[in-house]
N, C-alpha and C. Protein backbone atom coordinates (compact mmCIF):
# COMPACT_ATOMS: atom_id res chain seq x y z
N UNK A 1 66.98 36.35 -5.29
CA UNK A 1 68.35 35.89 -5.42
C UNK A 1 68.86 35.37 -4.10
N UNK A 2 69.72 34.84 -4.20
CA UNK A 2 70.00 34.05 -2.83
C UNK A 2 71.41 34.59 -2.86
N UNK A 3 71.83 34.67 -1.27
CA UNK A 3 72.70 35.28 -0.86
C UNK A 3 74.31 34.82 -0.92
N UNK A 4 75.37 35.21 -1.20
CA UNK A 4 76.25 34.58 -1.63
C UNK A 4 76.71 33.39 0.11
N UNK A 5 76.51 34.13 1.15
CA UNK A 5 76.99 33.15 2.25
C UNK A 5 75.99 32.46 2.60
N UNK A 6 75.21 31.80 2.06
CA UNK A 6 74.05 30.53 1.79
C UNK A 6 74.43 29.62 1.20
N UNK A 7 75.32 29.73 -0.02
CA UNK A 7 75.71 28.64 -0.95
C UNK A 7 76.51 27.70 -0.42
N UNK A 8 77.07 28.10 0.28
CA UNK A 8 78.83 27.81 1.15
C UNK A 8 78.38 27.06 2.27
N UNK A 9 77.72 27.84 3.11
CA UNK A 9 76.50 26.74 3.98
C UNK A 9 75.64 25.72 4.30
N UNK A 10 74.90 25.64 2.55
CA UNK A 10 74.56 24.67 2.74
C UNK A 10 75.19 23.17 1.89
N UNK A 11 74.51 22.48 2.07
CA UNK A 11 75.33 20.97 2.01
C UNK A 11 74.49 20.71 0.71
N UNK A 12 75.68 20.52 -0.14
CA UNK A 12 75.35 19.79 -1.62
C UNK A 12 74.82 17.87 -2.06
N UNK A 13 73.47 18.09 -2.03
CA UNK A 13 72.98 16.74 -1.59
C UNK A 13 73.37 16.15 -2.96
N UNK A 14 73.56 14.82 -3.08
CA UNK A 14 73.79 13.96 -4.16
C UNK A 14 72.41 13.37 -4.88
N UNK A 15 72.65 13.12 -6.14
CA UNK A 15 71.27 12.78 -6.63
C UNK A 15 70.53 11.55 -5.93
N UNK A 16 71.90 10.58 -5.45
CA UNK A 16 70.96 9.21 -4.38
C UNK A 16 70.92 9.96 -3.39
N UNK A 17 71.03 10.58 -2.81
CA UNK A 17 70.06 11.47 -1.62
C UNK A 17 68.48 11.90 -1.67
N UNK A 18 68.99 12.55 -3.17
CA UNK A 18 67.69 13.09 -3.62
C UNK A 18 66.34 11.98 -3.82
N UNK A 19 67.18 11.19 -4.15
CA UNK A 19 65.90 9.92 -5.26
C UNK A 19 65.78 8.90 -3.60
N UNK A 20 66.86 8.99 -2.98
CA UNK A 20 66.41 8.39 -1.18
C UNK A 20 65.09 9.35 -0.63
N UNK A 21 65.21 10.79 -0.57
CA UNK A 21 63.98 11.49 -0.33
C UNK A 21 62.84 11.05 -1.06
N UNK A 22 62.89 10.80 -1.75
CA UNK A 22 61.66 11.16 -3.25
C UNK A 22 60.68 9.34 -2.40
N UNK A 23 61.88 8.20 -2.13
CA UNK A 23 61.04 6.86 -1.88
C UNK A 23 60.69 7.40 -0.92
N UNK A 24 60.93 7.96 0.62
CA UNK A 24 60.49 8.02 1.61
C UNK A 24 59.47 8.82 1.92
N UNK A 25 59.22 9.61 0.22
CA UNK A 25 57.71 9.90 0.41
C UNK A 25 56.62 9.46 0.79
N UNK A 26 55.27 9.67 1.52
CA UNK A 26 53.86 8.93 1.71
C UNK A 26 53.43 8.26 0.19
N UNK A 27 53.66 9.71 -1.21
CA UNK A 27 53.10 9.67 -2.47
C UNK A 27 53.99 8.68 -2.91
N UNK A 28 54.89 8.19 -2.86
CA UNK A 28 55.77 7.36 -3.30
C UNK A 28 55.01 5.71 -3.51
N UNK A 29 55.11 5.22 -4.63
CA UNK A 29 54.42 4.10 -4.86
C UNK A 29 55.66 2.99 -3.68
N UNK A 30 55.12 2.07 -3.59
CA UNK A 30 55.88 1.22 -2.12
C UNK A 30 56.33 0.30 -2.74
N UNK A 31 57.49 -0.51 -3.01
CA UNK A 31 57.85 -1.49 -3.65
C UNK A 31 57.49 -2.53 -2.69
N UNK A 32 57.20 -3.85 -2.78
CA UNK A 32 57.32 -4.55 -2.38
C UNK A 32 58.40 -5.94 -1.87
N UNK A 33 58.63 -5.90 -0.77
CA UNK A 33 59.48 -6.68 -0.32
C UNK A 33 59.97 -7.97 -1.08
N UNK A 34 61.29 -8.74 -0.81
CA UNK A 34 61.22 -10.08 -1.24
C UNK A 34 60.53 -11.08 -0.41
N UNK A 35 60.12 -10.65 1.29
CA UNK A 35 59.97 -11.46 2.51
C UNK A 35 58.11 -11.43 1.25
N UNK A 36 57.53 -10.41 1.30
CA UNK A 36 56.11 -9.86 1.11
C UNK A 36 55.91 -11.36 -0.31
N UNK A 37 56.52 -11.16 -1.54
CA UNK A 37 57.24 -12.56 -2.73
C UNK A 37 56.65 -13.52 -2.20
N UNK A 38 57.81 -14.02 -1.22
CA UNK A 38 58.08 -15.36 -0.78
C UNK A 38 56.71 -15.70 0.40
N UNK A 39 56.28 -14.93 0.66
CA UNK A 39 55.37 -15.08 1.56
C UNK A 39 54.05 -15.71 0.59
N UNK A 40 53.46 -14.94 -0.31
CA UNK A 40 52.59 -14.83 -1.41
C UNK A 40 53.05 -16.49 -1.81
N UNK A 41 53.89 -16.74 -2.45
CA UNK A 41 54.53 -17.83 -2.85
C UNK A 41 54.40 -18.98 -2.15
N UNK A 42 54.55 -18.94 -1.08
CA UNK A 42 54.52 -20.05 0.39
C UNK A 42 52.94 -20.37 0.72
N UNK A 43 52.12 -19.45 0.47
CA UNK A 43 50.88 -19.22 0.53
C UNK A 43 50.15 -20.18 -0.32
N UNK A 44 50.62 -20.31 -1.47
CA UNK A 44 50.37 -20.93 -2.56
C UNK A 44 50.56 -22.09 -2.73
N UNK A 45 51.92 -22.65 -2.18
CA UNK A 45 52.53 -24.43 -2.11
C UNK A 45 51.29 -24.47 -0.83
N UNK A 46 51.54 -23.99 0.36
CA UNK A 46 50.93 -24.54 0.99
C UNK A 46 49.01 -24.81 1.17
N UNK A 47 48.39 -23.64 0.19
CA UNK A 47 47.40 -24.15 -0.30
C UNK A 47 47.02 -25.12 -1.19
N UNK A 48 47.78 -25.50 -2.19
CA UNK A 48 48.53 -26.65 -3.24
C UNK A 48 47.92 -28.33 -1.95
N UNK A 49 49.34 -27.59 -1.27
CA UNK A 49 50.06 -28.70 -0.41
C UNK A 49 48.47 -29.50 0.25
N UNK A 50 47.56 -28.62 0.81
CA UNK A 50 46.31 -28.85 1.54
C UNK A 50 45.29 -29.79 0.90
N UNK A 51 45.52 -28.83 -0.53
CA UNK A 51 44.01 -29.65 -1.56
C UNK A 51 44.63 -30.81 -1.87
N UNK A 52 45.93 -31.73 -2.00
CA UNK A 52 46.10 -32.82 -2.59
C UNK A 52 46.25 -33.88 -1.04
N UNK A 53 46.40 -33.23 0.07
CA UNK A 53 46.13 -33.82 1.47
C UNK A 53 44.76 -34.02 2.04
N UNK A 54 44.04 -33.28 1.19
CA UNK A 54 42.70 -33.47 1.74
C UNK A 54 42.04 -34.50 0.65
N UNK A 55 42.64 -34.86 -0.87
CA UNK A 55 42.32 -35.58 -1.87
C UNK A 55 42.51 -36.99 -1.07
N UNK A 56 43.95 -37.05 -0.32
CA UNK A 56 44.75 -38.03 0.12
C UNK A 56 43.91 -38.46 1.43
N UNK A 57 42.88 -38.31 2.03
CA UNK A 57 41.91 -38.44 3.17
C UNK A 57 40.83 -38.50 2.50
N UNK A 58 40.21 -38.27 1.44
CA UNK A 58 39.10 -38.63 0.71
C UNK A 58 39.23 -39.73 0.26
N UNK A 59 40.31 -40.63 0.10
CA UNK A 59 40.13 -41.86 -0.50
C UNK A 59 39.72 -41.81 -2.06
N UNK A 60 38.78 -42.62 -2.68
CA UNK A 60 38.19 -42.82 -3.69
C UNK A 60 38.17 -41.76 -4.44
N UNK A 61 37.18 -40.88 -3.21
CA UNK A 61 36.60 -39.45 -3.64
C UNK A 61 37.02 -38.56 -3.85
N UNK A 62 38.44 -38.59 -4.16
CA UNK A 62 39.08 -37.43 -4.30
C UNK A 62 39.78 -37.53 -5.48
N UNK A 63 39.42 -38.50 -6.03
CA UNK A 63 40.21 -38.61 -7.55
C UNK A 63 39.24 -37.79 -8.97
N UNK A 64 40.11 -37.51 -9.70
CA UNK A 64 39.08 -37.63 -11.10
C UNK A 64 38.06 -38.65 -11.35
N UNK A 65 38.33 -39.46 -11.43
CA UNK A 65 37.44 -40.61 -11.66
C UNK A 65 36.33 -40.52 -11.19
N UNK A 66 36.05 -39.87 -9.84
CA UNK A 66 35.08 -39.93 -8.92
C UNK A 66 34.46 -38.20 -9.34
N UNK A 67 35.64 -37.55 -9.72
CA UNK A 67 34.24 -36.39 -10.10
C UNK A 67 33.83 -36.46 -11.78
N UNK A 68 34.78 -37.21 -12.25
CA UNK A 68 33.47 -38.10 -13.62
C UNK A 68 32.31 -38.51 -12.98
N UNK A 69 32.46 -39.62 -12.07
CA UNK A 69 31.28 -39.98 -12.25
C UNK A 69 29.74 -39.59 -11.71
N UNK A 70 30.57 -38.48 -11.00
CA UNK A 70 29.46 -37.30 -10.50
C UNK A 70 28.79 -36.30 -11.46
N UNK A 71 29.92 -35.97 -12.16
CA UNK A 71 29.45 -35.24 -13.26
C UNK A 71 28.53 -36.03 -14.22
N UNK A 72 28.72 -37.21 -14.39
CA UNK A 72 27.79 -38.21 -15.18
C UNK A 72 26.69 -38.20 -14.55
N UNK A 73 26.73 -38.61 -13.10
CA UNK A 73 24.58 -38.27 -12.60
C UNK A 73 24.68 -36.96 -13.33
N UNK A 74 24.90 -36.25 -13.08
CA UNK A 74 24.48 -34.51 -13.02
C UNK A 74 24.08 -34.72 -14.88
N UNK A 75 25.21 -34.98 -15.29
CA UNK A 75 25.12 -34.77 -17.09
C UNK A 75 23.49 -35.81 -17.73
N UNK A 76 23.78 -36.82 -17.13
CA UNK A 76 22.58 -37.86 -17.54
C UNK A 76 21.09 -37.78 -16.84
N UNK A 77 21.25 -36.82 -15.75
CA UNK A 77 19.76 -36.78 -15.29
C UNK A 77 18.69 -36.48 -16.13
N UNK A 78 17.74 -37.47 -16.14
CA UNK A 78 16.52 -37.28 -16.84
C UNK A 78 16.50 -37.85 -18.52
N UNK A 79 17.52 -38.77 -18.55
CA UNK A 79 17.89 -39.36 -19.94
C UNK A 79 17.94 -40.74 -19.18
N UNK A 80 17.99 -41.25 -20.18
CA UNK A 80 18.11 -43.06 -20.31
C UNK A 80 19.56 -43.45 -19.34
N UNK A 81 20.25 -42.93 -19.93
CA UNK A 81 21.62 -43.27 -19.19
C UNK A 81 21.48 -43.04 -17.65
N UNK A 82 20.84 -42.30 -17.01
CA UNK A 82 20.59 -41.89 -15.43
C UNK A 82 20.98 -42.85 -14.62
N UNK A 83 20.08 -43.86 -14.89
CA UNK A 83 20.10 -45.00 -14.23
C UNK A 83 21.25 -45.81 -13.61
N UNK A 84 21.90 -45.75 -15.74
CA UNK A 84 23.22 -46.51 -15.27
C UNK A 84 24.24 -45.55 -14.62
N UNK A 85 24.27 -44.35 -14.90
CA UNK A 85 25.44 -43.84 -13.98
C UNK A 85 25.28 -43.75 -12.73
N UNK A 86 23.81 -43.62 -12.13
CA UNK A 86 24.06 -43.73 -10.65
C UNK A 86 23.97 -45.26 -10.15
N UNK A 87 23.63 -46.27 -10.47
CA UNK A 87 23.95 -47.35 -10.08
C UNK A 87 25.67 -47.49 -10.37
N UNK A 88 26.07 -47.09 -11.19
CA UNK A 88 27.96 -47.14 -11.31
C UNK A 88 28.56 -46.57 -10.24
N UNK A 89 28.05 -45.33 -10.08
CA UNK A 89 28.97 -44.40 -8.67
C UNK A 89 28.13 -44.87 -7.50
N UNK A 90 27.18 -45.45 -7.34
CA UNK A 90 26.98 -45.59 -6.03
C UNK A 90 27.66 -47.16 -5.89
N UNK A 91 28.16 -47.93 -7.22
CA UNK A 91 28.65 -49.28 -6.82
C UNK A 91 30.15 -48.84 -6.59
N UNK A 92 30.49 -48.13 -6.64
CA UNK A 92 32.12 -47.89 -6.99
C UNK A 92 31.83 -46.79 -5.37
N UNK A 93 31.56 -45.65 -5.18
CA UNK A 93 31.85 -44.87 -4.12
C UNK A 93 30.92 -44.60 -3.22
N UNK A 94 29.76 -45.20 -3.16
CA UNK A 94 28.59 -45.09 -1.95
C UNK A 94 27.74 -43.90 -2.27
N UNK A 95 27.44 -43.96 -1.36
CA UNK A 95 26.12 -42.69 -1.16
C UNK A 95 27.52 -41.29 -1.14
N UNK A 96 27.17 -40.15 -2.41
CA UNK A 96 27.60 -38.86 -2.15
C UNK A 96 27.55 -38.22 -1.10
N UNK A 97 28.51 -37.22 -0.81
CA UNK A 97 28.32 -36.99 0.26
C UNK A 97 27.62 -35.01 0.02
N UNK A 98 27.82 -34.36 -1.45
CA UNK A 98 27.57 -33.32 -1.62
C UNK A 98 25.75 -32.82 -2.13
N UNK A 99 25.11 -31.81 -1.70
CA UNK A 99 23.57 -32.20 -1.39
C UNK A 99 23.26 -32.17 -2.88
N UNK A 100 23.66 -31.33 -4.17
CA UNK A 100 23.24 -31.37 -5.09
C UNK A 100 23.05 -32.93 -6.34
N UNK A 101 24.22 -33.53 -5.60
CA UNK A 101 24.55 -35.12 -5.97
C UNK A 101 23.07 -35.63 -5.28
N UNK A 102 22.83 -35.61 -4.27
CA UNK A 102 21.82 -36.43 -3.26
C UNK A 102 20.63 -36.28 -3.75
N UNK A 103 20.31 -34.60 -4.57
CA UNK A 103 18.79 -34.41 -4.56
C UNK A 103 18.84 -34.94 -5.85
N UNK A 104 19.80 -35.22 -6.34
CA UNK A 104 19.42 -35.63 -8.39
C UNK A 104 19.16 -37.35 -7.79
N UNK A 105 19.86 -38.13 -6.47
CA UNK A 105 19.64 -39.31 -6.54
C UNK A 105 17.82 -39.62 -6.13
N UNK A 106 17.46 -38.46 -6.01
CA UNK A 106 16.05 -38.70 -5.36
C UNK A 106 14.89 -39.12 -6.77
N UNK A 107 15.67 -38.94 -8.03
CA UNK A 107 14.60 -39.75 -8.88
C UNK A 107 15.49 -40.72 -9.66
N UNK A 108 15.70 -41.45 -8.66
CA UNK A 108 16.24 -42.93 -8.83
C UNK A 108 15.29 -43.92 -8.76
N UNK A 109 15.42 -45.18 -9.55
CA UNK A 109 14.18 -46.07 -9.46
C UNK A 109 14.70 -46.79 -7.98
N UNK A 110 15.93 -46.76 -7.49
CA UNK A 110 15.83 -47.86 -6.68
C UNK A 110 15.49 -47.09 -5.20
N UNK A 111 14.18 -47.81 -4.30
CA UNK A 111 13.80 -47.22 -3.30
C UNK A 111 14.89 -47.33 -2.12
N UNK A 112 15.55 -48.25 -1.82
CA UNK A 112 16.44 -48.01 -1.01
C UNK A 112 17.87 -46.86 -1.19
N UNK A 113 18.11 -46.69 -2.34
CA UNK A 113 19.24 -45.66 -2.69
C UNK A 113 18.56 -44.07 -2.50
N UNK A 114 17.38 -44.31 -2.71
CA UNK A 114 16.27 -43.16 -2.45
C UNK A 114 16.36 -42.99 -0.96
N UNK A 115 16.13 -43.52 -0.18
CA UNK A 115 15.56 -43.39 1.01
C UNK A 115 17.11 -43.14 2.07
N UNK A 116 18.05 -43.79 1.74
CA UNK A 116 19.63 -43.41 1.92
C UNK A 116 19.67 -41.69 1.97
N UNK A 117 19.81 -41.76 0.35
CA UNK A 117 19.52 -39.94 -0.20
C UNK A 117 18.85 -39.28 1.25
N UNK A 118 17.38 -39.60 1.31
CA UNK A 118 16.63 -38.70 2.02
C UNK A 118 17.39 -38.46 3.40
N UNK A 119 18.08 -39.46 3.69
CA UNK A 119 17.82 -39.33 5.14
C UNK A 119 19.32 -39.16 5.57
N UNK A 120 20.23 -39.03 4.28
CA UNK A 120 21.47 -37.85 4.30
C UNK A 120 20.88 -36.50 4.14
N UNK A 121 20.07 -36.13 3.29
CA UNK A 121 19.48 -34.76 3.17
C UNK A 121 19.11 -34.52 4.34
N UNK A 122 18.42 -35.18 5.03
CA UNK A 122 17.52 -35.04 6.42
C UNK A 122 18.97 -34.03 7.25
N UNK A 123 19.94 -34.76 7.26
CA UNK A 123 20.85 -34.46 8.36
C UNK A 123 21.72 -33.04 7.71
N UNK A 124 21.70 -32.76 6.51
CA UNK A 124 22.08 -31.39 5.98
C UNK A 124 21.00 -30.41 5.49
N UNK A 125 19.86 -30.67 6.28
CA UNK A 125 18.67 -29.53 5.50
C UNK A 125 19.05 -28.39 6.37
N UNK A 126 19.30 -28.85 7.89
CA UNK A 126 19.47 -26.78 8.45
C UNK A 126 20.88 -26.41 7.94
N UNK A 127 21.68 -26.72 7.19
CA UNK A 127 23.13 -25.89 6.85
C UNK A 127 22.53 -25.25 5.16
N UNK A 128 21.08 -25.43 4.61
CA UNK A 128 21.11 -25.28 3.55
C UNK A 128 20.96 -23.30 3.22
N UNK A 129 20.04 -23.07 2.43
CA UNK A 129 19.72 -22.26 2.01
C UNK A 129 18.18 -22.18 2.13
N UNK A 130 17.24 -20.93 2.00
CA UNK A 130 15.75 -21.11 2.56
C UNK A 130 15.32 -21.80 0.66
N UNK A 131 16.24 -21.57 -0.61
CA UNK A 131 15.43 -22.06 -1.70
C UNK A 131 15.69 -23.31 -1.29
N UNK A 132 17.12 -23.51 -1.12
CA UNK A 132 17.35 -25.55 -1.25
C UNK A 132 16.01 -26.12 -0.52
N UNK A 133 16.01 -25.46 0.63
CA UNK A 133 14.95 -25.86 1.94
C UNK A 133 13.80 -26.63 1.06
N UNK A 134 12.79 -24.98 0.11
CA UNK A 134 12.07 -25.44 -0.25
C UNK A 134 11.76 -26.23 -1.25
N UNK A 135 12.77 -26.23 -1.95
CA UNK A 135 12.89 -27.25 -3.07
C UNK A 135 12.95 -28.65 -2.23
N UNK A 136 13.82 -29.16 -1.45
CA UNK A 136 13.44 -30.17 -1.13
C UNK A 136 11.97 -30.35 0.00
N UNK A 137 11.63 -29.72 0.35
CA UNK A 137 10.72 -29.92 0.88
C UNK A 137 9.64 -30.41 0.02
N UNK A 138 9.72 -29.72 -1.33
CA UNK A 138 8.54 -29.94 -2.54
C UNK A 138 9.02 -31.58 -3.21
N UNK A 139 10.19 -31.80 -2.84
CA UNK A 139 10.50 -32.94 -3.49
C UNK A 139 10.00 -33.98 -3.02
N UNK A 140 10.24 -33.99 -1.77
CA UNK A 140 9.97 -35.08 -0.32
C UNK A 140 8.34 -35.14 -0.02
N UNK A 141 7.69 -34.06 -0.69
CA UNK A 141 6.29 -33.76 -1.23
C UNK A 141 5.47 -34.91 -2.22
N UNK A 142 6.38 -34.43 -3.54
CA UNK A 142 6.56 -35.43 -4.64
C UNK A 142 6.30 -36.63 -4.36
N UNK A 143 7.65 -36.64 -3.29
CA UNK A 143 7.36 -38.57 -3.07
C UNK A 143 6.74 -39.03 -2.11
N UNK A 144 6.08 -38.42 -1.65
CA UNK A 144 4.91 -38.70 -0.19
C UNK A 144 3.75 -39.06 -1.13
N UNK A 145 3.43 -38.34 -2.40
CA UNK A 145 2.26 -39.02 -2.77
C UNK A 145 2.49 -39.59 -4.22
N UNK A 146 3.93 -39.64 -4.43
CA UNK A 146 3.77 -40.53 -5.61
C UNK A 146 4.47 -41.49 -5.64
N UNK A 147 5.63 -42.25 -4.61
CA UNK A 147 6.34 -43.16 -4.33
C UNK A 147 5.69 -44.46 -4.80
N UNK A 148 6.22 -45.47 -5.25
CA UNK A 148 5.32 -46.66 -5.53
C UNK A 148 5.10 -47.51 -4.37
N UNK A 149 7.01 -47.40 -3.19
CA UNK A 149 7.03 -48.32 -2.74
C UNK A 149 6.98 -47.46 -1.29
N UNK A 150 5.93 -48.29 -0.19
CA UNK A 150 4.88 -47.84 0.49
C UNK A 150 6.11 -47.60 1.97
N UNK A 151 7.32 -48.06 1.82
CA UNK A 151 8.25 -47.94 2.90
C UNK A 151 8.98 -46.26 2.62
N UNK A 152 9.26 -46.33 1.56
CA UNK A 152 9.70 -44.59 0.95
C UNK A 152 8.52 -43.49 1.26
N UNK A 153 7.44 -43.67 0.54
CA UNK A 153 6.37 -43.42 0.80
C UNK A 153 6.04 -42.47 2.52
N UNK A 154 5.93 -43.59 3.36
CA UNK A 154 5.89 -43.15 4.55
C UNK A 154 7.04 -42.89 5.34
N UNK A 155 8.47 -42.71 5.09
CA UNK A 155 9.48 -42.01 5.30
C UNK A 155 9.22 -40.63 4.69
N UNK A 156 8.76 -40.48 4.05
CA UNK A 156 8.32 -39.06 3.71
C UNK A 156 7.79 -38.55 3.92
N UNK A 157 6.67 -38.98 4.25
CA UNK A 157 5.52 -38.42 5.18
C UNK A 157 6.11 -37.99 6.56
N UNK A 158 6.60 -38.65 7.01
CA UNK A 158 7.39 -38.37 7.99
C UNK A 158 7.84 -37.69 8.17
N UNK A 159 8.87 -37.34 7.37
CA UNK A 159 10.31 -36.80 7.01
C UNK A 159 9.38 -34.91 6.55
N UNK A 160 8.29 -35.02 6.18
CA UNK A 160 7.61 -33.92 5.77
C UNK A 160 6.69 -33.38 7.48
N UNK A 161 6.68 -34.03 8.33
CA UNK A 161 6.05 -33.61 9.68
C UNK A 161 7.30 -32.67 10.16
N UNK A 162 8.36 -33.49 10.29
CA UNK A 162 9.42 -32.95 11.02
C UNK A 162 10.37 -31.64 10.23
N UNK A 163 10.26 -31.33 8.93
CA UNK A 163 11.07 -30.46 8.58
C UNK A 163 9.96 -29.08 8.69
């Protein structure tokens, strides 16, 4: 039992006192700020803001159009249509600049769009991976002894000393 000159003593806390203790608990789940919101939020335009500025410095390449027609090599490789879609995107946006685009252009009939390919690959083989490595290495293989045209041919050979 508690003593009658205790009651009188102490100070009668209010329930927002109480429920003020209860947030300033550790166990207390933490609400989050409006600054913490708006921050998250700002985060977001300005990642937004980046990808359509970096579309806007890609030129061509940064449109839909241009990842159609990437997706078209990729979709048509090894079908009839191949041909024509990479002669379309390489007439419309040049040589790709991404390696999986480059290694599908490597069974292209035309030897100069080939040999382009290689010798962009050449300059992104050490950022690759040790499979990409060897996959192209087996490719650049491929065409060392089965190239028709004798200038590709011995770019590969080459191109197979030095990697």
């Amino acid at each position: 039992m508690a003593r009658e000159g205790d009651e009188g003593e102490r100070e009668k806390i209010s329930w927002r006192e109480i429920d003020r203790r209860k947030d300033r608990s550790p166990y207390a789940p933490k609400e989050t700020p409006r600054e913490q919101v708006r921050s998250r939020r700002s985060e977001w335009v300005m990642k937004k803001y980046r990808k359509e500025a970096d579309k806007l410095f890609m030129g061509k390449k940064g449109t839909k159009k241009h990842q159609k027609a990437r997706n078209d090599i990729d979709r048509y490789h090894g079908t009839e249509q191949f041909e024509t879609a990479v002669k379309a995107y390489l007439d419309q946006y040049g040589l790709p600049d991404d390696w999986n685009t480059l290694s599908l252009l490597l069974d292209y009939s035309n030897s100069e769009s080939v040999l382009q390919a290689l010798a962009a690959m050449k300059d992104l083989y050490e950022t690759r991976s040790l499979v990409e490595k060897r996959g192209f290495k087996a490719k650049v293989d491929i065409l060392a002894m089965t190239a028709s045209d004798s200038d590709l041919r011995d770019f590969a050979e080459e191109m197979l000393k030095t990697l």
